[in-house]
N, C-alpha and C. Protein backbone atom coordinates (compact mmCIF):
# COMPACT_ATOMS: atom_id res chain seq x y z
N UNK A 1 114.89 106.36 75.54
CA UNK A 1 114.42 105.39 76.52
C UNK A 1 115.63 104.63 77.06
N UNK A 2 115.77 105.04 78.39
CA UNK A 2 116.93 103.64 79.03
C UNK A 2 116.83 102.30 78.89
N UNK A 3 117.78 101.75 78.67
CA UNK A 3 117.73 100.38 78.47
C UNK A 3 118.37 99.46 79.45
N UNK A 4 117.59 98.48 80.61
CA UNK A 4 118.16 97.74 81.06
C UNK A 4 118.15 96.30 81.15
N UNK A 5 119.14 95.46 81.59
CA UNK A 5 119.64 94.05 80.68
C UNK A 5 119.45 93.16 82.31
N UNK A 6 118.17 92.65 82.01
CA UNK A 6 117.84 92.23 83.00
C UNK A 6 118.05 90.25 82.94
N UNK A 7 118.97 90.37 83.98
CA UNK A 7 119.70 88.74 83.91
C UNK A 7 119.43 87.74 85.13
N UNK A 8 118.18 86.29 84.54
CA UNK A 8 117.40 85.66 85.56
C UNK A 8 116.87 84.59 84.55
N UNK A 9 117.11 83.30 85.21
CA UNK A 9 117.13 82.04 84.87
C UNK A 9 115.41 82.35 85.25
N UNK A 10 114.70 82.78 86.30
CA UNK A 10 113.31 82.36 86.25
C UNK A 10 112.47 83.28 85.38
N UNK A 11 111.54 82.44 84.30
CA UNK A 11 111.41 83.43 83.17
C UNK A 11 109.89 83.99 83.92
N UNK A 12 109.52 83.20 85.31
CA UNK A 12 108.40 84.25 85.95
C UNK A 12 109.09 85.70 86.22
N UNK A 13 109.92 85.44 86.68
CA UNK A 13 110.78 87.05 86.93
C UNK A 13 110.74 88.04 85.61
N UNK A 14 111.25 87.42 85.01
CA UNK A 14 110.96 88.07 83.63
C UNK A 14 109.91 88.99 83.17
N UNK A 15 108.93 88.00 83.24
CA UNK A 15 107.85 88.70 82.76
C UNK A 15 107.49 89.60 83.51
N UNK A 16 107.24 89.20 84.96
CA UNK A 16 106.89 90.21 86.38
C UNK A 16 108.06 91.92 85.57
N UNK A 17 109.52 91.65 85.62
CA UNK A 17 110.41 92.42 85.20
C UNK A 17 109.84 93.23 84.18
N UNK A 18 109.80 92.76 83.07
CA UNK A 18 109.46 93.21 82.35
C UNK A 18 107.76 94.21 81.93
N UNK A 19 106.61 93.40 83.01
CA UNK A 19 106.09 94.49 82.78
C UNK A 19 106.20 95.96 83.77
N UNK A 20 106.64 95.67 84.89
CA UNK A 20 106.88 96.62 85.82
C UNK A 20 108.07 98.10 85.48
N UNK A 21 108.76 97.57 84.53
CA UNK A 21 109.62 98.48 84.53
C UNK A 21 109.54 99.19 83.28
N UNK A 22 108.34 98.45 82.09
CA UNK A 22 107.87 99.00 81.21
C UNK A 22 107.30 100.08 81.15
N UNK A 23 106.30 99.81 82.77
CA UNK A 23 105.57 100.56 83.47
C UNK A 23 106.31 101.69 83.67
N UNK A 24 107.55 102.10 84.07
CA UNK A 24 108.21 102.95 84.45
C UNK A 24 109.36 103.60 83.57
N UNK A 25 108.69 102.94 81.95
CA UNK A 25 109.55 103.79 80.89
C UNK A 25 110.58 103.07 80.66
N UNK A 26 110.89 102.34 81.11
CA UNK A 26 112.32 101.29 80.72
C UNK A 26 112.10 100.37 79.45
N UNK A 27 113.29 99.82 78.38
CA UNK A 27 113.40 99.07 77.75
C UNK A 27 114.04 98.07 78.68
N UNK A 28 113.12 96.82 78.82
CA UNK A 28 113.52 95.86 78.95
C UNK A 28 114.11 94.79 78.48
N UNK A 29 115.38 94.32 78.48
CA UNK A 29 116.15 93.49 77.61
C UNK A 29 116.51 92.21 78.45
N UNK A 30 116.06 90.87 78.04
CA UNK A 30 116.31 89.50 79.12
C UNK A 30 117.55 88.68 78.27
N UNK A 31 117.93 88.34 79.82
CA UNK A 31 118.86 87.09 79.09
C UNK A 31 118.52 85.90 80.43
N UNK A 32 118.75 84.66 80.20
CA UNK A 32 118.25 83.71 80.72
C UNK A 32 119.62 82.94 81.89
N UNK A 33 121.06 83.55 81.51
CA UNK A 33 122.05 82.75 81.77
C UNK A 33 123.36 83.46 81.43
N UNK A 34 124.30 83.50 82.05
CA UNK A 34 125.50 83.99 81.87
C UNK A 34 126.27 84.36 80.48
N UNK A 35 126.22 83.30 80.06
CA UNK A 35 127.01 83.63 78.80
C UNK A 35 125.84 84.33 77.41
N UNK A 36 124.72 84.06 77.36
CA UNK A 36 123.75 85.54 76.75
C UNK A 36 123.44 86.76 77.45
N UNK A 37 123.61 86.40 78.35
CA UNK A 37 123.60 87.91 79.33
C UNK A 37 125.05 88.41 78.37
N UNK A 38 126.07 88.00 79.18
CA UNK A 38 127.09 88.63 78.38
C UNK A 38 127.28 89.32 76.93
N UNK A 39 126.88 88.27 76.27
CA UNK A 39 126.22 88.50 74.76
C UNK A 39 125.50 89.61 74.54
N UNK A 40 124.53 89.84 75.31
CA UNK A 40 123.42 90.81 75.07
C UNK A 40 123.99 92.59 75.77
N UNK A 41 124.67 91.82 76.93
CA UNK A 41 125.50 93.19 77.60
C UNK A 41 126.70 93.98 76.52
N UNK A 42 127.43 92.97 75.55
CA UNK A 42 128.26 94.00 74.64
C UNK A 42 127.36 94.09 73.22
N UNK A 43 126.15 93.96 72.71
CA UNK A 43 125.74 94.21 71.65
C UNK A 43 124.75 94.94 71.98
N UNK A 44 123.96 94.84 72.91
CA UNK A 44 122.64 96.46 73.28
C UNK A 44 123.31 97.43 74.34
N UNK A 45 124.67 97.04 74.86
CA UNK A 45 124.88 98.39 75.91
C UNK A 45 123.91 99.08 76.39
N UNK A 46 123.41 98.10 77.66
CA UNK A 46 122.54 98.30 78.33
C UNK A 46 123.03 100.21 79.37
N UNK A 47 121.99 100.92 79.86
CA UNK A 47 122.42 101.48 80.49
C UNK A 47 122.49 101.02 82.22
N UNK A 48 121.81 99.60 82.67
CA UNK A 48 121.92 99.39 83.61
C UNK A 48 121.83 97.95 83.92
N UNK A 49 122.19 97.05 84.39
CA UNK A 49 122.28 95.21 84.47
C UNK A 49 121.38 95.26 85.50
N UNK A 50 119.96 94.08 85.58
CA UNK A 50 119.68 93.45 86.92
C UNK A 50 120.31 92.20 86.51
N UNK A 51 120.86 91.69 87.80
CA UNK A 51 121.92 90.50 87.62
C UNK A 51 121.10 89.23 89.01
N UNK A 52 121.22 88.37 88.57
CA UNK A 52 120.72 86.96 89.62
C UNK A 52 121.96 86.62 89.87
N UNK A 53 121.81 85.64 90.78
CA UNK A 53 123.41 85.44 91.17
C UNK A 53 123.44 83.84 90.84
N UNK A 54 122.39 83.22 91.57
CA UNK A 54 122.23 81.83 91.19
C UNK A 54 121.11 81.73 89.90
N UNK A 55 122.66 80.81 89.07
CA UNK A 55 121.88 80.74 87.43
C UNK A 55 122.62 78.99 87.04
N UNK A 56 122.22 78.51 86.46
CA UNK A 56 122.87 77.20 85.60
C UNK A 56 124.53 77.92 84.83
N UNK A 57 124.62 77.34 84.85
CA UNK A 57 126.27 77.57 84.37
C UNK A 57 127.07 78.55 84.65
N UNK A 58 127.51 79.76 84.36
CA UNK A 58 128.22 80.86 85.16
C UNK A 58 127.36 81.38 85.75
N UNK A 59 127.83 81.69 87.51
CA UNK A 59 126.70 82.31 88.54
C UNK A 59 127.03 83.79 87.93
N UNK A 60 126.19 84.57 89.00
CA UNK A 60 125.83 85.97 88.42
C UNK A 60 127.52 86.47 88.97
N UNK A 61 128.10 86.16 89.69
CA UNK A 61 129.02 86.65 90.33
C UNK A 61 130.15 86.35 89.12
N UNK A 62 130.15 85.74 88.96
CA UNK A 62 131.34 85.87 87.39
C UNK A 62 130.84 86.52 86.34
N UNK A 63 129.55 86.31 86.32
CA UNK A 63 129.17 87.17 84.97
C UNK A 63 129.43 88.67 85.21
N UNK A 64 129.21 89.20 86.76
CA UNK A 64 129.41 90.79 86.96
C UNK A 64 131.08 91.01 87.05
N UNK A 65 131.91 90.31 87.06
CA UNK A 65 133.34 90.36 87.14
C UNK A 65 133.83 90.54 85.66
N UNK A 66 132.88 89.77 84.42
CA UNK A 66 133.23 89.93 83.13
C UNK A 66 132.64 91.23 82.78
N UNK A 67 131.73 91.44 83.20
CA UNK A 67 130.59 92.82 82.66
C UNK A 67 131.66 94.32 83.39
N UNK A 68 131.93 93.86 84.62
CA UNK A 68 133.04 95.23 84.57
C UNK A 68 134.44 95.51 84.06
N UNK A 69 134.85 94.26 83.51
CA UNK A 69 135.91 94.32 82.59
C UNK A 69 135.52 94.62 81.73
N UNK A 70 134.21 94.69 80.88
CA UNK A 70 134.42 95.37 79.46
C UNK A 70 133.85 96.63 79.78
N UNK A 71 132.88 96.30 80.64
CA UNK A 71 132.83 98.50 80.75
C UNK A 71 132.15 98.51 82.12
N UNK A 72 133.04 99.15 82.78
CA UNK A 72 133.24 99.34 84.49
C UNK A 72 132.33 100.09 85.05
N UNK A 73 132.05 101.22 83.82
CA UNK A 73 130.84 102.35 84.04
C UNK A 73 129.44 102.24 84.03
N UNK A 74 128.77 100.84 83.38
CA UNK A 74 127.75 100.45 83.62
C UNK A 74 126.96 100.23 84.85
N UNK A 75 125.93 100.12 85.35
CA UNK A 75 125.83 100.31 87.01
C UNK A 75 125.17 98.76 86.97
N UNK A 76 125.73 98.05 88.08
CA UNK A 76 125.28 96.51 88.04
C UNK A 76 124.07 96.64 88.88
N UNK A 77 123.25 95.71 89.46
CA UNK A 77 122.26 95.61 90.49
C UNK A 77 122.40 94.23 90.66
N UNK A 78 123.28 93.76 91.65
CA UNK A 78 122.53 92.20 92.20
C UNK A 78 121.26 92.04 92.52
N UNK A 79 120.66 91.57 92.51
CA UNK A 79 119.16 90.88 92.54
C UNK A 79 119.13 89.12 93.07
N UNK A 80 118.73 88.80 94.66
CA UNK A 80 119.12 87.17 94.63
C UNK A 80 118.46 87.18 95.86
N UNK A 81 117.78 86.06 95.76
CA UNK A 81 116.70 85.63 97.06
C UNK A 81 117.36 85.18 98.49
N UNK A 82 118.89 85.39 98.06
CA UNK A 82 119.63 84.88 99.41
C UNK A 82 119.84 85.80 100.32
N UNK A 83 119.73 86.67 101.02
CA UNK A 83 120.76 87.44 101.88
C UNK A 83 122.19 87.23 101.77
N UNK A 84 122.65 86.09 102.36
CA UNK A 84 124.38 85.87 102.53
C UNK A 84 125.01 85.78 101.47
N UNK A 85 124.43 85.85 99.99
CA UNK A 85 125.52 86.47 99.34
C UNK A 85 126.18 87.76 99.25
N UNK A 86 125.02 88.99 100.65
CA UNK A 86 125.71 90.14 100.84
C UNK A 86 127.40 89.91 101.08
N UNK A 87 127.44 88.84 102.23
CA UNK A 87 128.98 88.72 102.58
C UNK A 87 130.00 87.90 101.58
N UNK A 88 129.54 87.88 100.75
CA UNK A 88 130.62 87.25 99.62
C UNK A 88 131.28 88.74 99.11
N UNK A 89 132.80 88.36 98.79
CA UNK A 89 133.93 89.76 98.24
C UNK A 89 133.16 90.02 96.65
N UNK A 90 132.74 88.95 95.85
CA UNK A 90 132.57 89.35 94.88
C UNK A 90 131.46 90.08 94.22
N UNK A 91 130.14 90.21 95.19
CA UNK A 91 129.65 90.69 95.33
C UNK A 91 129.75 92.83 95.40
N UNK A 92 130.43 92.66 96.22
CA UNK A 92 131.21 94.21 96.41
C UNK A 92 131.48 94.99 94.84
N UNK A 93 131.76 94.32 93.62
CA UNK A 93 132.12 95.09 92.25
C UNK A 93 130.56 95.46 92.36
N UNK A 94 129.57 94.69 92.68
CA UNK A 94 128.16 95.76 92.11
C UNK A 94 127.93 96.73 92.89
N UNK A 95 127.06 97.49 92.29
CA UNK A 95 126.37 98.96 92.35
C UNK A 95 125.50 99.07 93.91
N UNK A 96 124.60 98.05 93.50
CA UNK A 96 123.83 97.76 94.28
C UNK A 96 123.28 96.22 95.10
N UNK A 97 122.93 95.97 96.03
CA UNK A 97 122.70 94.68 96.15
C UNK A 97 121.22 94.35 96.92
N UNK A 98 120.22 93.79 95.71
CA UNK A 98 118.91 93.72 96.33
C UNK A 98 118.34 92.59 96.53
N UNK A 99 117.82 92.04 97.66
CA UNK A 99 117.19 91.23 97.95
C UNK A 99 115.81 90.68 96.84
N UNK A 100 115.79 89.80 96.57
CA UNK A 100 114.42 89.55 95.56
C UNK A 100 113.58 89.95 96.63
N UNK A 101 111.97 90.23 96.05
CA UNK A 101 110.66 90.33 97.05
C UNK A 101 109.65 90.85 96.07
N UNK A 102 108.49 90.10 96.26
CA UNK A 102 107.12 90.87 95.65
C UNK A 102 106.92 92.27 95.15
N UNK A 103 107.24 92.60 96.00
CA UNK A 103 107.36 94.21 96.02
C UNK A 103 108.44 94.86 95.46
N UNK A 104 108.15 95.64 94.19
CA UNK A 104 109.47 95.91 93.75
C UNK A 104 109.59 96.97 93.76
N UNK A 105 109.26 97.94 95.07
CA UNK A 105 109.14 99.05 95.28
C UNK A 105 111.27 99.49 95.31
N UNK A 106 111.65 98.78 95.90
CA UNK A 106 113.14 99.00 96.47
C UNK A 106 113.80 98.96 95.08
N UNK A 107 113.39 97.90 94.66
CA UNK A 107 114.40 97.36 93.37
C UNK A 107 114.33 98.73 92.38
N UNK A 108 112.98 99.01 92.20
CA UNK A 108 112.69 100.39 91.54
C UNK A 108 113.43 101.70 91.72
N UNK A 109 113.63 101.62 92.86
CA UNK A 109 114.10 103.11 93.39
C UNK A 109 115.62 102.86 93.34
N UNK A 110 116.35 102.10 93.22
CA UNK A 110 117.70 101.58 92.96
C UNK A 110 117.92 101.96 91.74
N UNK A 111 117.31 101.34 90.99
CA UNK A 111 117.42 101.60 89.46
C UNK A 111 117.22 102.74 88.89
N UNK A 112 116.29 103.54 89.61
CA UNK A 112 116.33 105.10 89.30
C UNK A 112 117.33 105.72 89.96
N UNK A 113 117.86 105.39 90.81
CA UNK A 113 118.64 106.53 91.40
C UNK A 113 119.98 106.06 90.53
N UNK A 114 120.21 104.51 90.08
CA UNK A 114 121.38 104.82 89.60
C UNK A 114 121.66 104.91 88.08
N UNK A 115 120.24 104.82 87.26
CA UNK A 115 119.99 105.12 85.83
C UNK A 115 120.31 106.65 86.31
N UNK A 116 120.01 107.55 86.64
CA UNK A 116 119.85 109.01 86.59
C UNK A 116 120.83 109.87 87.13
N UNK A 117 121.99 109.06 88.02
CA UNK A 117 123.31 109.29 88.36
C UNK A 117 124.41 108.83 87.08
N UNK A 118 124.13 107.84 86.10
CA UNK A 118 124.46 107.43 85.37
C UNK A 118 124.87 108.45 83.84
């Protein structure tokens, strides 16, 4: 079973996260905030990160700058209700970059294509 390390201060996301991708065979693994995300990213070696960008203490954008320093090969997914953090540079180290939305038809098909390229 793939395992992905899904990183989001709103624990509605969470749960939404978590059953949807259960749905689709995934181990779901949460962290609430940067520095347990991190935590959780070098002790379950996730095979894939959903990452928030806006979180309380380190934004998602430093946390994905630490997550590809310890292993580059992991596939990130931004996940963030903003658009214009498309145009931020730091943004660019992730995999993918998805808009939040109800519908997690997109977010889904991201994650498969890059769990299975992986």
């Amino acid at each position: 079973m793939k395992k992905i390390l899904l990183v989001d201060d709103d624990e509605s996301i969470q749960l939404l996260y978590r059953e949807e991708f259960s749905e689709e065979g995934y181990l779901l693994i949460s962290a609430l905030d940067g520095e347990e995300a991190l935590e959780k990213f070098r002790d379950e070696k996730p095979d894939l990160v959903i990452l928030d960008i806006q979180m309380p203490g380190m934004n998602g954008i430093e946390v994905l700058r630490q997550m590809k320093m310890l292993e580059a090969t992991v596939p990130v997914v931004l996940s963030s209700a903003y658009h214009e953090y498309k145009q931020d540079l730091g943004t660019w180290a992730s995999d993918e970059y998805v808009v939040k939305s109800s519908d997690l038809n997109e977010l889904k098909a991201v994650v498969a294509r890059l769990i299975d390229s992986a």
